[in-house]
C-alpha atoms as a PDB file:
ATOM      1  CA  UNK A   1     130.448 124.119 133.522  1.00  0.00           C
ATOM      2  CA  UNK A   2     127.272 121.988 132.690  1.00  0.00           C
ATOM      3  CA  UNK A   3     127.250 119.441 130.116  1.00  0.00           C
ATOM      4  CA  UNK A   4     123.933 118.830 127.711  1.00  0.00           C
ATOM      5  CA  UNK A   5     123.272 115.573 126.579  1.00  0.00           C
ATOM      6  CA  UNK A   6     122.174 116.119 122.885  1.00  0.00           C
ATOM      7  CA  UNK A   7     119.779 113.398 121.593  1.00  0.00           C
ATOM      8  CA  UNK A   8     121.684 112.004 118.280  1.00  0.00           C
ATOM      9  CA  UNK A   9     119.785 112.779 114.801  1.00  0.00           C
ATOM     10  CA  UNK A  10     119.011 109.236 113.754  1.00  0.00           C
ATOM     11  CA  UNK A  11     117.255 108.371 116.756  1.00  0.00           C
ATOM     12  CA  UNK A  12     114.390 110.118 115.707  1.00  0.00           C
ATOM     13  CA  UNK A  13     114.412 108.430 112.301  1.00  0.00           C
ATOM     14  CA  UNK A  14     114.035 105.188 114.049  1.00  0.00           C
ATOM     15  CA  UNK A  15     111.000 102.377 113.613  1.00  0.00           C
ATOM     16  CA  UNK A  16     110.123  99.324 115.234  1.00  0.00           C
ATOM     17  CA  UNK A  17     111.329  96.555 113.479  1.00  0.00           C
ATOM     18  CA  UNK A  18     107.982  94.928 111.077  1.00  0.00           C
ATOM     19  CA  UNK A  19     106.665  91.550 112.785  1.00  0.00           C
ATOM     20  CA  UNK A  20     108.628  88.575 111.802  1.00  0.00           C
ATOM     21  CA  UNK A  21     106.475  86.159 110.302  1.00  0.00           C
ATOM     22  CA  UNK A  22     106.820  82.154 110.541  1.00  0.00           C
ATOM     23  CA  UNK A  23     108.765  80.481 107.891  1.00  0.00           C
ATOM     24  CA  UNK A  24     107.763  77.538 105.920  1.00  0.00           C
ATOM     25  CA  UNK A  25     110.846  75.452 106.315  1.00  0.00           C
ATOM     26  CA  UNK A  26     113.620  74.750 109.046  1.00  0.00           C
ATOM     27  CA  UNK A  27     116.624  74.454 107.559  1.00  0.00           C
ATOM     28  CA  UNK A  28     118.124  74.658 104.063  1.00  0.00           C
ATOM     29  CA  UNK A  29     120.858  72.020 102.760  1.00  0.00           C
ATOM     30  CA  UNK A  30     122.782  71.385  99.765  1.00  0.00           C
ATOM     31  CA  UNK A  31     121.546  68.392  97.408  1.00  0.00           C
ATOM     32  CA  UNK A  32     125.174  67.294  96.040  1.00  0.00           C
ATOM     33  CA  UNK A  33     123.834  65.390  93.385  1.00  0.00           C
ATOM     34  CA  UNK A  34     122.130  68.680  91.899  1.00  0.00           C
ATOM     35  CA  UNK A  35     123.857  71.306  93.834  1.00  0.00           C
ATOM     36  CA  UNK A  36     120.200  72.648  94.659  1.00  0.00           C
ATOM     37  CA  UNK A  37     119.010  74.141  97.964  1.00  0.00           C
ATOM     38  CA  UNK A  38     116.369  71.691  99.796  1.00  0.00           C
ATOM     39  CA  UNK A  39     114.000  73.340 102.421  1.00  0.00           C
ATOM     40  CA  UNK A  40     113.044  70.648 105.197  1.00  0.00           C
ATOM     41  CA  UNK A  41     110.421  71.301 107.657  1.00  0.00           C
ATOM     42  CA  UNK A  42     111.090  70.340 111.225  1.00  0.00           C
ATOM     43  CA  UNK A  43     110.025  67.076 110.867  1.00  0.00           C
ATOM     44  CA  UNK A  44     112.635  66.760 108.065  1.00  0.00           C
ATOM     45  CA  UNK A  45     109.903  66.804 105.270  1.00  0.00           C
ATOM     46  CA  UNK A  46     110.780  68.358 102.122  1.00  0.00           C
ATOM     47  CA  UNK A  47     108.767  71.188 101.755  1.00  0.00           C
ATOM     48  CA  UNK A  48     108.745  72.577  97.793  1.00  0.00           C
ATOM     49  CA  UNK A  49     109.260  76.289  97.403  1.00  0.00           C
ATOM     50  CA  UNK A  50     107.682  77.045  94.283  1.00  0.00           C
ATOM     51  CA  UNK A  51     108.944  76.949  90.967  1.00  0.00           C
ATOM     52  CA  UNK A  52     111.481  80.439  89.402  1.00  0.00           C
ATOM     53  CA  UNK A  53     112.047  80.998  86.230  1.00  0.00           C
ATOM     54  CA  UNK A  54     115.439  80.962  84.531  1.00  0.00           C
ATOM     55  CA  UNK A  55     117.159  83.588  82.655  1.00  0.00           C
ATOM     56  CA  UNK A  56     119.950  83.314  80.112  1.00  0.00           C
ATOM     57  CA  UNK A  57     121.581  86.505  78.513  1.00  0.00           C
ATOM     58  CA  UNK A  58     123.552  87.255  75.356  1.00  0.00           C
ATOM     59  CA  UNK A  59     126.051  89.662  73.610  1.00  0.00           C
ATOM     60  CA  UNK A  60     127.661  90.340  70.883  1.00  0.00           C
ATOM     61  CA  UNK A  61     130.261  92.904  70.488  1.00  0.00           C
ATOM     62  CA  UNK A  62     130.863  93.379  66.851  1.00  0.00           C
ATOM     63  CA  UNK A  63     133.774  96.168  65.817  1.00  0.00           C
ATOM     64  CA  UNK A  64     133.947  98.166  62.291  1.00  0.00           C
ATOM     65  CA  UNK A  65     136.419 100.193  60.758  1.00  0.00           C
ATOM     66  CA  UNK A  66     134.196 103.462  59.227  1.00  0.00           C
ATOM     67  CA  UNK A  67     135.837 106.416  56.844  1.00  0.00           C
ATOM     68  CA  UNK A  68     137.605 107.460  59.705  1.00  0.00           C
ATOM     69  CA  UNK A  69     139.741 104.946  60.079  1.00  0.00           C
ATOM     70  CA  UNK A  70     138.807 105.210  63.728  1.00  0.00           C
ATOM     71  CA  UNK A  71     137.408 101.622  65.251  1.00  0.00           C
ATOM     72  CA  UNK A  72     133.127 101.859  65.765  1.00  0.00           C
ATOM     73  CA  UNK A  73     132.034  99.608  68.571  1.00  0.00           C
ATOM     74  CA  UNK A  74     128.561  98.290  69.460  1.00  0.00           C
ATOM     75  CA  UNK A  75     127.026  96.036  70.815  1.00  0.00           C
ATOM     76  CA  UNK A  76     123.690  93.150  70.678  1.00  0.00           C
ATOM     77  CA  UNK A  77     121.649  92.458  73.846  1.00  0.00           C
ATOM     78  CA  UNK A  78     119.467  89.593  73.656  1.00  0.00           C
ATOM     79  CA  UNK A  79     117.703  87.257  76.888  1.00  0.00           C
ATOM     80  CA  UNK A  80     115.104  84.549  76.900  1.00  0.00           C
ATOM     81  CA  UNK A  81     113.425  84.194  80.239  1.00  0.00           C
ATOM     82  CA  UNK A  82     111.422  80.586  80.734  1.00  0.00           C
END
């Protein structure tokens, strides 16, 4: 009896892996005093990352009785995004 090897599906499916590119910092710590990440470079420079934006998210859940007698729920989304 002779065995085939079969070639598994996914291997044909496969890419190289995209170029890795250089990062801008070395290593990432905890400040404790404002429990925000600090990049440093390798020199141990702080190296600034750019300002985000912040989010912050509502809702209300408000409840009704209607003719039914049967409870109506809905509900209020609201964000503001600096």
């Amino acid at each position: 009896m002779q065995q085939t090897t079969v070639r598994p599906w996914g291997v044909g499916r496969m890419r190289p892996y995209p170029s890795a590119c250089v990062q801008p910092f070395s290593s990432v710590v905890i400040d404790p005093t404002t429990q925000t990440a600090v990049f440093r470079d390798a020199e141990g420079l702080v190296v600034e990352m750019g300002k985000h934006g912040t989010s912050k998210g509502t809702e209300t859940s408000p409840q009704s009785t209607n003719l039914d007698s049967r409870n109506d729920t809905d509900h209020d989304q609201d964000s503001n995004q600096d």
